[in-house]
C-alpha atoms as a PDB file:
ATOM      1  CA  UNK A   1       0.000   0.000   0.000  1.00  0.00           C
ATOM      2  CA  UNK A   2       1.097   3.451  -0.673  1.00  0.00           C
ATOM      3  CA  UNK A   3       2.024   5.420   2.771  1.00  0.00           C
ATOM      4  CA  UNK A   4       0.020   8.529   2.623  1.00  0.00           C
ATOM      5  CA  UNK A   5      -2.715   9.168  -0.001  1.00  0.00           C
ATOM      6  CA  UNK A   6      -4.990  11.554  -0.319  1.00  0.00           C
ATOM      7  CA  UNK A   7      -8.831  10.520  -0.460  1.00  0.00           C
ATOM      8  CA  UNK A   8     -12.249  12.678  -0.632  1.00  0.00           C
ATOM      9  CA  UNK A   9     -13.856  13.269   2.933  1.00  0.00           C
ATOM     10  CA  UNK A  10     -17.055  14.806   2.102  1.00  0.00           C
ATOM     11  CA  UNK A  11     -18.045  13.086  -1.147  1.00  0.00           C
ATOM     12  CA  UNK A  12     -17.262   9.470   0.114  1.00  0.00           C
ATOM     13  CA  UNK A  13     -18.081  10.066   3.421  1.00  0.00           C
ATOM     14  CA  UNK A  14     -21.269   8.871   4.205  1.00  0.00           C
ATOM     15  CA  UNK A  15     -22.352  12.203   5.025  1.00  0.00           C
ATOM     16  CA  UNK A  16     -23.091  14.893   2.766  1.00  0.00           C
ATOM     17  CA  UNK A  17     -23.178  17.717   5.413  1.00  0.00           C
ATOM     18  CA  UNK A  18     -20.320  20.584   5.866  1.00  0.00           C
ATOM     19  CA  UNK A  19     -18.128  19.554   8.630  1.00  0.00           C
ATOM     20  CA  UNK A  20     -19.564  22.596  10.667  1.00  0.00           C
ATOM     21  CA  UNK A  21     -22.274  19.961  11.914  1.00  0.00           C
ATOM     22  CA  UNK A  22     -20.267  17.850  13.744  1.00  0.00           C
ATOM     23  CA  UNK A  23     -19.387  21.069  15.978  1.00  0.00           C
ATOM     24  CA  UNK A  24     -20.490  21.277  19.437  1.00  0.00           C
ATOM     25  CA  UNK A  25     -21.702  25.286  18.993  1.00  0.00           C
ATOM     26  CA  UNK A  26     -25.013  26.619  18.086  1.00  0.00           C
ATOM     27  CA  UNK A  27     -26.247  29.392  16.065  1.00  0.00           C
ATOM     28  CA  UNK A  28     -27.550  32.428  17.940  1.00  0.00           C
ATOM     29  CA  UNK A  29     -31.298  32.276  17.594  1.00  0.00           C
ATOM     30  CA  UNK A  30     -32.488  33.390  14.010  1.00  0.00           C
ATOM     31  CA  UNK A  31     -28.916  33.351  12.943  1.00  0.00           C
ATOM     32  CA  UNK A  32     -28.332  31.502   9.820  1.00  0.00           C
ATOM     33  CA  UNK A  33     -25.134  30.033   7.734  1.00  0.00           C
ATOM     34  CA  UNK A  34     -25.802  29.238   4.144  1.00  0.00           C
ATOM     35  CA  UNK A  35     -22.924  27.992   1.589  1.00  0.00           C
ATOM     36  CA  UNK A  36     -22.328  26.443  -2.158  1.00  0.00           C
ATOM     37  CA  UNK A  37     -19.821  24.107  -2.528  1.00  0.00           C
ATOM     38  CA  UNK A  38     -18.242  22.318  -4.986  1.00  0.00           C
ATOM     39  CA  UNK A  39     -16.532  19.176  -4.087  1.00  0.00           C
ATOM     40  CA  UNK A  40     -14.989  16.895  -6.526  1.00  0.00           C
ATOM     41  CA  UNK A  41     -12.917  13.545  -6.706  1.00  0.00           C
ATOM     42  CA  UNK A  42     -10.614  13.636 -10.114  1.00  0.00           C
ATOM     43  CA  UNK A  43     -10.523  10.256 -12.089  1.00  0.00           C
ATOM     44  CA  UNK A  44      -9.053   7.403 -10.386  1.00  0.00           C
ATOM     45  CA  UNK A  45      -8.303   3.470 -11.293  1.00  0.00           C
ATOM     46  CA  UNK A  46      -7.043   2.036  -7.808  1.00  0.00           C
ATOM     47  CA  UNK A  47      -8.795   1.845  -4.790  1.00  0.00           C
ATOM     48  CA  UNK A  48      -7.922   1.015  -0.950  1.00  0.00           C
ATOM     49  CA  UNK A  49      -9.394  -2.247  -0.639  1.00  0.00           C
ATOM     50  CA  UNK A  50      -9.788  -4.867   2.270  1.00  0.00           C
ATOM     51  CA  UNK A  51      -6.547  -6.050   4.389  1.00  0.00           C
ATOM     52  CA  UNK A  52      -4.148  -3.603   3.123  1.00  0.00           C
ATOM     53  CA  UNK A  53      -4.201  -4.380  -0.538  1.00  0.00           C
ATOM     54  CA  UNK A  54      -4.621  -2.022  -3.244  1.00  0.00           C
ATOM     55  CA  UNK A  55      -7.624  -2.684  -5.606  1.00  0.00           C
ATOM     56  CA  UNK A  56      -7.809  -2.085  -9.507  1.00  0.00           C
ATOM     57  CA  UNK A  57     -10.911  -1.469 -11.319  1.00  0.00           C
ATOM     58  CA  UNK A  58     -11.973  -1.987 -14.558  1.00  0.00           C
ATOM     59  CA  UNK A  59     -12.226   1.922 -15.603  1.00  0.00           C
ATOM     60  CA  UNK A  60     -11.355   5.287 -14.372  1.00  0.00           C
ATOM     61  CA  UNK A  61     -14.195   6.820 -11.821  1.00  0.00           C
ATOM     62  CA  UNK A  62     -14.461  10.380 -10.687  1.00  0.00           C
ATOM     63  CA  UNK A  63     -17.340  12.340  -8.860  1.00  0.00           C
ATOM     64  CA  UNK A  64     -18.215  16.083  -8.739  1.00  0.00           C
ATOM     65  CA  UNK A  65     -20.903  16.912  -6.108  1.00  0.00           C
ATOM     66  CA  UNK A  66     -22.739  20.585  -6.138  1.00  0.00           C
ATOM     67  CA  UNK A  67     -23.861  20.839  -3.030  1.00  0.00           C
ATOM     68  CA  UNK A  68     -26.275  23.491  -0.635  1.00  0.00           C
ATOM     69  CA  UNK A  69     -25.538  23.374   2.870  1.00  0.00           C
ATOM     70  CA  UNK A  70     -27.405  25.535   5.747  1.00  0.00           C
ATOM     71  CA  UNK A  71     -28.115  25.868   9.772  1.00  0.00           C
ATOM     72  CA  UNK A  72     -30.536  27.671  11.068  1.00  0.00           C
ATOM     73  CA  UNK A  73     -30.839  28.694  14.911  1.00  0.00           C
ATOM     74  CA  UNK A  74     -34.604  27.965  16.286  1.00  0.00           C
ATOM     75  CA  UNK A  75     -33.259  29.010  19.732  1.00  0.00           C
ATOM     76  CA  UNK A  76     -30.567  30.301  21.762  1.00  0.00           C
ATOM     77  CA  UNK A  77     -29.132  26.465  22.003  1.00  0.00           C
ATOM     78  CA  UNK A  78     -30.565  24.437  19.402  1.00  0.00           C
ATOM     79  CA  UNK A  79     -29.789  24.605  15.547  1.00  0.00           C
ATOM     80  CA  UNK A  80     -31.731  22.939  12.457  1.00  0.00           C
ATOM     81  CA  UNK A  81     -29.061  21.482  10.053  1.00  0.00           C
ATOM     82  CA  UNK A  82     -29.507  20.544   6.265  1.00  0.00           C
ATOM     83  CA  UNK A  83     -27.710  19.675   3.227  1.00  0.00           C
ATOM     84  CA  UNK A  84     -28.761  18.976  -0.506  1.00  0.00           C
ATOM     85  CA  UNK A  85     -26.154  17.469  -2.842  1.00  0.00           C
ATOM     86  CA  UNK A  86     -26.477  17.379  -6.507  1.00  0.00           C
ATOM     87  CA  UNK A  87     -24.073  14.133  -7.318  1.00  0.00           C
ATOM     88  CA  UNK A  88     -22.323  14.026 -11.421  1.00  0.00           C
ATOM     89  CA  UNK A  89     -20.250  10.452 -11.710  1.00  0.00           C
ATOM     90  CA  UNK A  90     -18.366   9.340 -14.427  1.00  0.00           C
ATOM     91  CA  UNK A  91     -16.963   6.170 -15.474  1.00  0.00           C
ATOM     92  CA  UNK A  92     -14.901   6.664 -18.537  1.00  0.00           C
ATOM     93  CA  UNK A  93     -11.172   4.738 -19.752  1.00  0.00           C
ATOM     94  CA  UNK A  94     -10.057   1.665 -19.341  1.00  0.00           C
ATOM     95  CA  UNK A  95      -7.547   0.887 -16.786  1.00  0.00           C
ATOM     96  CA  UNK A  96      -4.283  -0.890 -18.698  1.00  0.00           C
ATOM     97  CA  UNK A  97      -3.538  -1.827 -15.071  1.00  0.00           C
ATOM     98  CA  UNK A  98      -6.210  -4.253 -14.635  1.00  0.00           C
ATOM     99  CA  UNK A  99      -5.573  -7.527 -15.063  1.00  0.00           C
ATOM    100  CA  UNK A 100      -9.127  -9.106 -16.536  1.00  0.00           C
ATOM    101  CA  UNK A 101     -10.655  -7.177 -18.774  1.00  0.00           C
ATOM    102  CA  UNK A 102     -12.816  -9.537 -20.598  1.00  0.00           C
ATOM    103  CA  UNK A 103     -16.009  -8.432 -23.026  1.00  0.00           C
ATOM    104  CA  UNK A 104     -18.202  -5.252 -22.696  1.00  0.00           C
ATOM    105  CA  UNK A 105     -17.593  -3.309 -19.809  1.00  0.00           C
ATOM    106  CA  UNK A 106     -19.366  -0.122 -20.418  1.00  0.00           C
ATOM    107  CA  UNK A 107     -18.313   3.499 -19.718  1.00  0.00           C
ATOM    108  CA  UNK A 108     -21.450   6.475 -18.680  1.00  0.00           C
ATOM    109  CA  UNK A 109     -22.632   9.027 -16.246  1.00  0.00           C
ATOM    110  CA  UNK A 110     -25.278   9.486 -13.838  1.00  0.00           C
ATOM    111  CA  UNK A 111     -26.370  12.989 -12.562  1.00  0.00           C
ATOM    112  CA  UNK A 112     -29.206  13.255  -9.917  1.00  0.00           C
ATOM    113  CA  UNK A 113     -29.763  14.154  -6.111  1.00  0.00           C
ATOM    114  CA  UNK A 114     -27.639  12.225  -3.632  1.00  0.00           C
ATOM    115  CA  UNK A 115     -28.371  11.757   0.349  1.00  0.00           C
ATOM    116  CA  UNK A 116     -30.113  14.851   1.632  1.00  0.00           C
ATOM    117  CA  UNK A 117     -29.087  15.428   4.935  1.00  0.00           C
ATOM    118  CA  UNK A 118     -31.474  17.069   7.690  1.00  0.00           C
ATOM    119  CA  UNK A 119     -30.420  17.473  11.482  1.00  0.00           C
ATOM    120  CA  UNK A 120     -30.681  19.057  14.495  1.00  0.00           C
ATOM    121  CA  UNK A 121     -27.594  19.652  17.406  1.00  0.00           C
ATOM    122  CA  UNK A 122     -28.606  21.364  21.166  1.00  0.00           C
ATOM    123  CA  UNK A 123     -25.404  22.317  22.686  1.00  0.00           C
ATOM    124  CA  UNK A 124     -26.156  20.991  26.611  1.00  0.00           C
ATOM    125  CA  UNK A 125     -23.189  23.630  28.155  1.00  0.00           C
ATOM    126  CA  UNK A 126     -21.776  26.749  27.052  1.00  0.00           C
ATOM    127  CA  UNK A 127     -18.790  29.008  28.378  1.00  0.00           C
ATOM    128  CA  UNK A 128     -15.528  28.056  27.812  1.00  0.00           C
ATOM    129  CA  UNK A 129     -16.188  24.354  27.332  1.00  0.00           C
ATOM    130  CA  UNK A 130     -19.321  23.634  24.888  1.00  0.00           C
ATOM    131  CA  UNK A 131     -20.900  20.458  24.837  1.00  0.00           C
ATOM    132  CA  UNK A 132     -23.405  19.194  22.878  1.00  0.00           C
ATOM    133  CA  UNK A 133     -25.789  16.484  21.146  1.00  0.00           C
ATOM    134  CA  UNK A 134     -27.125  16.236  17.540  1.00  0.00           C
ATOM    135  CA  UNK A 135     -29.155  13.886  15.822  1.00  0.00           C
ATOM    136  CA  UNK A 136     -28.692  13.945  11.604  1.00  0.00           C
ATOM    137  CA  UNK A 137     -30.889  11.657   9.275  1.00  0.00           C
ATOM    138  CA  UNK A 138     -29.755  10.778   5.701  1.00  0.00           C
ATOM    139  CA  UNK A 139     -32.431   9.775   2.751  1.00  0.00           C
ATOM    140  CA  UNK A 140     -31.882   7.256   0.744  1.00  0.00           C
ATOM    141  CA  UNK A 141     -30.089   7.949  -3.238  1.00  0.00           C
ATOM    142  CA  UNK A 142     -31.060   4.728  -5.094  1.00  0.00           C
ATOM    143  CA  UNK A 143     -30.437   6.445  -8.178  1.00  0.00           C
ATOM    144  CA  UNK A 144     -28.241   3.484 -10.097  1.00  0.00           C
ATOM    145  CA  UNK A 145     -26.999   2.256 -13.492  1.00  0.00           C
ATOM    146  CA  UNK A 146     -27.177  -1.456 -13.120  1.00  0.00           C
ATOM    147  CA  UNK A 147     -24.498  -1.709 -16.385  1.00  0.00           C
ATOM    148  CA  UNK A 148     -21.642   1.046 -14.837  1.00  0.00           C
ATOM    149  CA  UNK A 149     -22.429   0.551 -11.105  1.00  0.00           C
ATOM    150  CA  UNK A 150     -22.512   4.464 -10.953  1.00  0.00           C
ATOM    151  CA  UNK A 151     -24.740   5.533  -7.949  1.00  0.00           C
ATOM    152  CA  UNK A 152     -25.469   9.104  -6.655  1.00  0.00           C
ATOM    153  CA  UNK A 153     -25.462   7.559  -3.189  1.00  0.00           C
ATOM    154  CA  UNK A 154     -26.302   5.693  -0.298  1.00  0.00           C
ATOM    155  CA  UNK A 155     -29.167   3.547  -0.838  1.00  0.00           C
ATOM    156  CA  UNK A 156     -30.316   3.554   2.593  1.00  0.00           C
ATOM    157  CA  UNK A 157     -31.597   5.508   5.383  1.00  0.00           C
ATOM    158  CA  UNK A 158     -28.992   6.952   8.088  1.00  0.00           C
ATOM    159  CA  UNK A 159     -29.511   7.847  11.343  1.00  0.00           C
ATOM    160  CA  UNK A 160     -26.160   9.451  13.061  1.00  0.00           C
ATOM    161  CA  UNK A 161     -26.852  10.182  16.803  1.00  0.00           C
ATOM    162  CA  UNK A 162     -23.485  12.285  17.691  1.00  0.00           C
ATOM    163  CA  UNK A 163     -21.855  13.881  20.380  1.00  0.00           C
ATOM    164  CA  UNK A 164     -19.139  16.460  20.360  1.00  0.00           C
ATOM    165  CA  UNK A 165     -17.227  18.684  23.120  1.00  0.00           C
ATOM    166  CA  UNK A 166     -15.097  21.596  22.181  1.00  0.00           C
ATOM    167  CA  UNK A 167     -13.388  25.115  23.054  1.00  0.00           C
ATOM    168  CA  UNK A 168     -12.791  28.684  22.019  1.00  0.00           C
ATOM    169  CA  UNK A 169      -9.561  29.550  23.246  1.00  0.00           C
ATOM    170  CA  UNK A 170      -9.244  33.604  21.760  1.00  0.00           C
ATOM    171  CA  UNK A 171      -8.502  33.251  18.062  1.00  0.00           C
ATOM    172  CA  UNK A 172      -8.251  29.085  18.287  1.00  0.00           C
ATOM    173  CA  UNK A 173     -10.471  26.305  19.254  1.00  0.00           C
ATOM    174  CA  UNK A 174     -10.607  22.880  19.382  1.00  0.00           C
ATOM    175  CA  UNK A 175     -13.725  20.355  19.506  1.00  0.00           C
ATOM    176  CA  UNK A 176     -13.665  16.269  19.035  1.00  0.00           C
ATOM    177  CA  UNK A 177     -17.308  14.284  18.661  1.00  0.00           C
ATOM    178  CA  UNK A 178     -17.984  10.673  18.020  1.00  0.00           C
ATOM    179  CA  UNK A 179     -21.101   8.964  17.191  1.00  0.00           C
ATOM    180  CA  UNK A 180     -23.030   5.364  16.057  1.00  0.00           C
ATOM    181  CA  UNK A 181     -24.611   5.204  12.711  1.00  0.00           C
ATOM    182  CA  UNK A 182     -27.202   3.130  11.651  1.00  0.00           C
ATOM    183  CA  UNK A 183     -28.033   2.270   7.732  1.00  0.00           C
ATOM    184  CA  UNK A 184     -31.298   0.454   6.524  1.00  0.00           C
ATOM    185  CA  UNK A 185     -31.325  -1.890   3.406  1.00  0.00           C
ATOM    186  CA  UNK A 186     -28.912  -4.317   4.240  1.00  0.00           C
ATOM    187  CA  UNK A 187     -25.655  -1.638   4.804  1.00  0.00           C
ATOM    188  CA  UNK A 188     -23.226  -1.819   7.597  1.00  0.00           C
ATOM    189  CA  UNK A 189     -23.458   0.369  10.743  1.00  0.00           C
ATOM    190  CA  UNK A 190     -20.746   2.601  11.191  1.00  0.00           C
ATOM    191  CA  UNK A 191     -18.486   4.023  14.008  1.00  0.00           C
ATOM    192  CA  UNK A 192     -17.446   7.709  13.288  1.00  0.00           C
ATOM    193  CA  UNK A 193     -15.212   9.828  15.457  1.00  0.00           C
ATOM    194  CA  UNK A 194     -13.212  12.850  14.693  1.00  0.00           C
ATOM    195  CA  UNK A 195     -11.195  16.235  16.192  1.00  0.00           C
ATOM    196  CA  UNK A 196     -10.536  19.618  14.524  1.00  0.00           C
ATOM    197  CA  UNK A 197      -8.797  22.850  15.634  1.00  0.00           C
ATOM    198  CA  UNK A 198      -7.952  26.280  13.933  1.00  0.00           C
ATOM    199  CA  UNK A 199      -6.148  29.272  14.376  1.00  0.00           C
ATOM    200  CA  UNK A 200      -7.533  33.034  13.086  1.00  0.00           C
ATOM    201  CA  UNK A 201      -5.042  35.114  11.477  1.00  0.00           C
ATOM    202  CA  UNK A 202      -6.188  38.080  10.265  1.00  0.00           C
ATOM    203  CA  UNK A 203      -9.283  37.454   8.098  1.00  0.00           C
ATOM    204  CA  UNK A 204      -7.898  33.647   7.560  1.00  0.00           C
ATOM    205  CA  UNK A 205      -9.253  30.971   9.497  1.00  0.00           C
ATOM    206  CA  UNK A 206      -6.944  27.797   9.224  1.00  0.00           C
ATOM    207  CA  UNK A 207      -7.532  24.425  10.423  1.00  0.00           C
ATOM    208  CA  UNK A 208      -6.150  21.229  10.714  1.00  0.00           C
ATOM    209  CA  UNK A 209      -8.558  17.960  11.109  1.00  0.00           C
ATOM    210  CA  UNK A 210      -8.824  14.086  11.858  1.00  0.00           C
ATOM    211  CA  UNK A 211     -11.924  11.932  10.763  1.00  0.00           C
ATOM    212  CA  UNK A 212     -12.024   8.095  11.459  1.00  0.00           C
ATOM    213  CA  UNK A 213     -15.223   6.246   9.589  1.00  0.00           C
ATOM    214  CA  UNK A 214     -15.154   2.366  10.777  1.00  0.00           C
ATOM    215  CA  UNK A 215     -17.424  -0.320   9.413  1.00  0.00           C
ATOM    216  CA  UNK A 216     -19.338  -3.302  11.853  1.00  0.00           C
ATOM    217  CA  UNK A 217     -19.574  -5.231   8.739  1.00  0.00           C
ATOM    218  CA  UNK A 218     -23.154  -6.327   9.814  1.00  0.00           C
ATOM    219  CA  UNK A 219     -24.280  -5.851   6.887  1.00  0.00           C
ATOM    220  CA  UNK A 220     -25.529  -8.783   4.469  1.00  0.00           C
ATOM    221  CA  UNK A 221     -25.565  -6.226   1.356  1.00  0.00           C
ATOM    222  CA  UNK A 222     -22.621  -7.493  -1.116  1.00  0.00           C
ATOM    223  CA  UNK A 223     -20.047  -5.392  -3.082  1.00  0.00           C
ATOM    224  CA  UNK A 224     -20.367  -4.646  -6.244  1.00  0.00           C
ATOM    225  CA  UNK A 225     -18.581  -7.124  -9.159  1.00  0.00           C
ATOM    226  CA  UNK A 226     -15.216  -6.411 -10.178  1.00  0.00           C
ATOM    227  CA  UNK A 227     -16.164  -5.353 -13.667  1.00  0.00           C
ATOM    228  CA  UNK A 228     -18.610  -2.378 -11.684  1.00  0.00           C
ATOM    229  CA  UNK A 229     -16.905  -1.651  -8.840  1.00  0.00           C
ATOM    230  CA  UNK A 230     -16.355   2.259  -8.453  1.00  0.00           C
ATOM    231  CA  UNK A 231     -15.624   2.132  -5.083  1.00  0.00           C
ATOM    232  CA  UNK A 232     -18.754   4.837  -4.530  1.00  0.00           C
ATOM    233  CA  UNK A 233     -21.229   4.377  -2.416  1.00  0.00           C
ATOM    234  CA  UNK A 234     -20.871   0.690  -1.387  1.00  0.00           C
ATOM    235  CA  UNK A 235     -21.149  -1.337   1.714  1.00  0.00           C
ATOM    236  CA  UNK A 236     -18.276  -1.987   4.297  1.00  0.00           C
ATOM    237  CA  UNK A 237     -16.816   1.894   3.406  1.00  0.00           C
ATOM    238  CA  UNK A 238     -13.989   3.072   5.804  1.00  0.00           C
ATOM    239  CA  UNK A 239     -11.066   5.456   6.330  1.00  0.00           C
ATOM    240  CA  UNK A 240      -8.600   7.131   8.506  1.00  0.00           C
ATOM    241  CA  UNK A 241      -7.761  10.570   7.467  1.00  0.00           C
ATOM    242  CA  UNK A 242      -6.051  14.406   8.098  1.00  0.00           C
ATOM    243  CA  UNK A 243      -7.117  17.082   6.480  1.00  0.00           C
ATOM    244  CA  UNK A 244      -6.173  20.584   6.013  1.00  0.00           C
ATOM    245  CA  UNK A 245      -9.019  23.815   4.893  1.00  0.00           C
ATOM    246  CA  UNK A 246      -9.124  26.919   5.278  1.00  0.00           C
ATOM    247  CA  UNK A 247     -11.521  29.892   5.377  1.00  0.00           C
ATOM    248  CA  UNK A 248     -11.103  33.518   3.478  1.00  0.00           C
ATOM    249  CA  UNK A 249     -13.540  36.001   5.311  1.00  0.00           C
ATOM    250  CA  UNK A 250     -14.563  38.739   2.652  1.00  0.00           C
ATOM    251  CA  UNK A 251     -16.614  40.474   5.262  1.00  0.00           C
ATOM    252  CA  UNK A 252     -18.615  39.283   8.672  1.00  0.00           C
ATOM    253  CA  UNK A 253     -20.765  37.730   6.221  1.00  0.00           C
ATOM    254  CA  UNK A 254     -18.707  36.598   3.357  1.00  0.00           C
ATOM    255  CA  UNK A 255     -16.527  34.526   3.242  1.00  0.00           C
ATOM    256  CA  UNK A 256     -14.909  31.285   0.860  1.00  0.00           C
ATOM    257  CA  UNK A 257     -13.526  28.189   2.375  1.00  0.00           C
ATOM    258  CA  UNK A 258     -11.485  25.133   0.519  1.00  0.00           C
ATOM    259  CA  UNK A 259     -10.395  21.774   2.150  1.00  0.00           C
ATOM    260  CA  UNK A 260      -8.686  18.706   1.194  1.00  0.00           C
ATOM    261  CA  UNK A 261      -7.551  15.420   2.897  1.00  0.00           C
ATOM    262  CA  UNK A 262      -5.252  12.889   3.218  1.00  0.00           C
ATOM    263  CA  UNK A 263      -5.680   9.168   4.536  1.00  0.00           C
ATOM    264  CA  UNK A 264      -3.557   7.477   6.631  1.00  0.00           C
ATOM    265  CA  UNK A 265      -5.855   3.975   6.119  1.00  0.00           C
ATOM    266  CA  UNK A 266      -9.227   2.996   3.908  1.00  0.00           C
ATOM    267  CA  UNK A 267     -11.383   0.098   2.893  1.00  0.00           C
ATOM    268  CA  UNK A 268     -13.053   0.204   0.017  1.00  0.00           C
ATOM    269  CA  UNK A 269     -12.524   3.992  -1.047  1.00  0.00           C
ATOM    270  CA  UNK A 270     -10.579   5.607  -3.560  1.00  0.00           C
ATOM    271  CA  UNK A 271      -6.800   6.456  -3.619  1.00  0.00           C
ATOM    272  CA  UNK A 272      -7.300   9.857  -5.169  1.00  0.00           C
ATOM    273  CA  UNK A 273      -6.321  13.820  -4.363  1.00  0.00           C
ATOM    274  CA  UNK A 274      -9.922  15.510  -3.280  1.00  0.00           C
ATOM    275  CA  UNK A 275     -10.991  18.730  -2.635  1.00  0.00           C
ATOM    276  CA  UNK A 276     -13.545  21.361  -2.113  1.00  0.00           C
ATOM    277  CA  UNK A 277     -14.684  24.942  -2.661  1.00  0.00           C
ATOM    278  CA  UNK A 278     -17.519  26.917  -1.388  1.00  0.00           C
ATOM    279  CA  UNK A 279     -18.435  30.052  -0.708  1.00  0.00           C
ATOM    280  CA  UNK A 280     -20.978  31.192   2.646  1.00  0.00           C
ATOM    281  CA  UNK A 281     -23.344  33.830   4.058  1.00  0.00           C
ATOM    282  CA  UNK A 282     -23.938  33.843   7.632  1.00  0.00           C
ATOM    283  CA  UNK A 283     -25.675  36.069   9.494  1.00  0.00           C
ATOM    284  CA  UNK A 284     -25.641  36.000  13.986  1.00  0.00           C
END
């Protein structure tokens, strides 16, 4: 396996949301955050597969996702959460590195609306130490083309109970959360833990982060055949990764952020540079 490669957070991840969720801070009440992001995986032929070895598939895969992210604060401690991707996936050369290529094995595209994410986090203490609770809910993609094994996402229901505890320290901070998620239709439930922390410099906001997404493998839902596997989307998904992103503020209410990430360890994900740009408005 290759030491350090670089793998796509958001768009594999089984969450669509902004990583802003997982914090353990609400908005003010009435205060809102709204961004448009574009996240994207460039075209890849080798994927991180099960027990350390490195998996080739039939043809080159990549994935943009357009997606609308917002959080909304109902009251002084509890925030409404919600994400709609729009998912583009293409399956296009043939990889001369795989060893059994044998017949038709078909290239394409699928476009269409992945897992919208809705949620809700109540932040339990405030002050210097902020604790809190959220509860997020992903709905089933089963957009699919049986003859490419595109998808445009998870064909199941999620529910991610999570907790997360966290500080402002001046111009850093700091928050880790962890959480259980459970997948209808066969998928595997999930662990998922993380940290993050940043630094404010001037109008720059940079951060450095850690997400861990472990498969049960409870599962009974197969993987795709070699000849379709994409490594998008599929049961028994996993990774270790770092991350770096950062955030540009234009004004109190403008601002654009970009991230990307690196991974340490994955199952069943693609070894592939990722990234993402967005621009926000937030009002508090």
């Amino acid at each position: 396996m290759k030491p350090v490669l670089f793998l796509c957070l958001l768009s594999l991840a089984l969450f669509a949301a902004d990583a802003n969720a997982q914090s353990p801070w609400a908005r003010s009440k009435a205060g809102f955050y709204a961004q448009a992001a574009w996240q994207f995986i460039p075209a890849y032929s080798t994927l991180f597969g099960n027990n350390g070895a490195d998996n080739e598939i039939v043809r080159e895969v990549s994935e943009n996702i357009f997606q609308f992210y917002g959080e909304y604060g109902i009251s002084r401690r509890t925030t409404i959460i919600a994400a709609l991707p729009l998912v583009y996936n293409r399956r296009g050369d043939l990889n001369p590195e795989f060893p059994n290529t044998f017949g038709q094995v078909d290239s394409g595209s699928i476009f269409g609306l992945g897992n919208v994410h809705i949620a809700a986090r109540h932040q339990f203490v405030a002050g210097k130490v902020a604790f809190a609770g959220a509860l997020r809910m992903g709905l089933p993609a089963p957009k699919h083309q049986q003859n490419t094994g595109l998808r445009t996402g998870v064909d199941a229901l999620t529910v991610l109970p999570v907790l997360s505890v966290g500080m402002g320290l001046g111009k850093t901070y700091w928050f880790a959360y962890g959480g259980y998620g459970i997948r209808t239709n066969d998928y595997s439930h999930f662990l998922n833990a993380g940290v993050e922390g940043g630094i404010h410099i001037g109008k720059i906001w940079l951060m450095a982060f850690s997400e861990f997404v472990g498969s049960l493998e409870n599962g009974s839902r197969p993987l795709p055949a070699p000849d379709v596997f994409t490594g998008l989307y599929v049961n028994d998904q996993g990774w270790l990764s770092i991350g770096l992103k950062s955030i540009v503020e234009f004004n109190r209410f403008w601002g654009l952020n970009l991230s990307a990430a690196g991974a340490a360890w994955g199952q069943n994900v693609p070894q592939q540079p990722a990234f993402s740009l967005g621009t926000y408005f937030k009002w508090d």
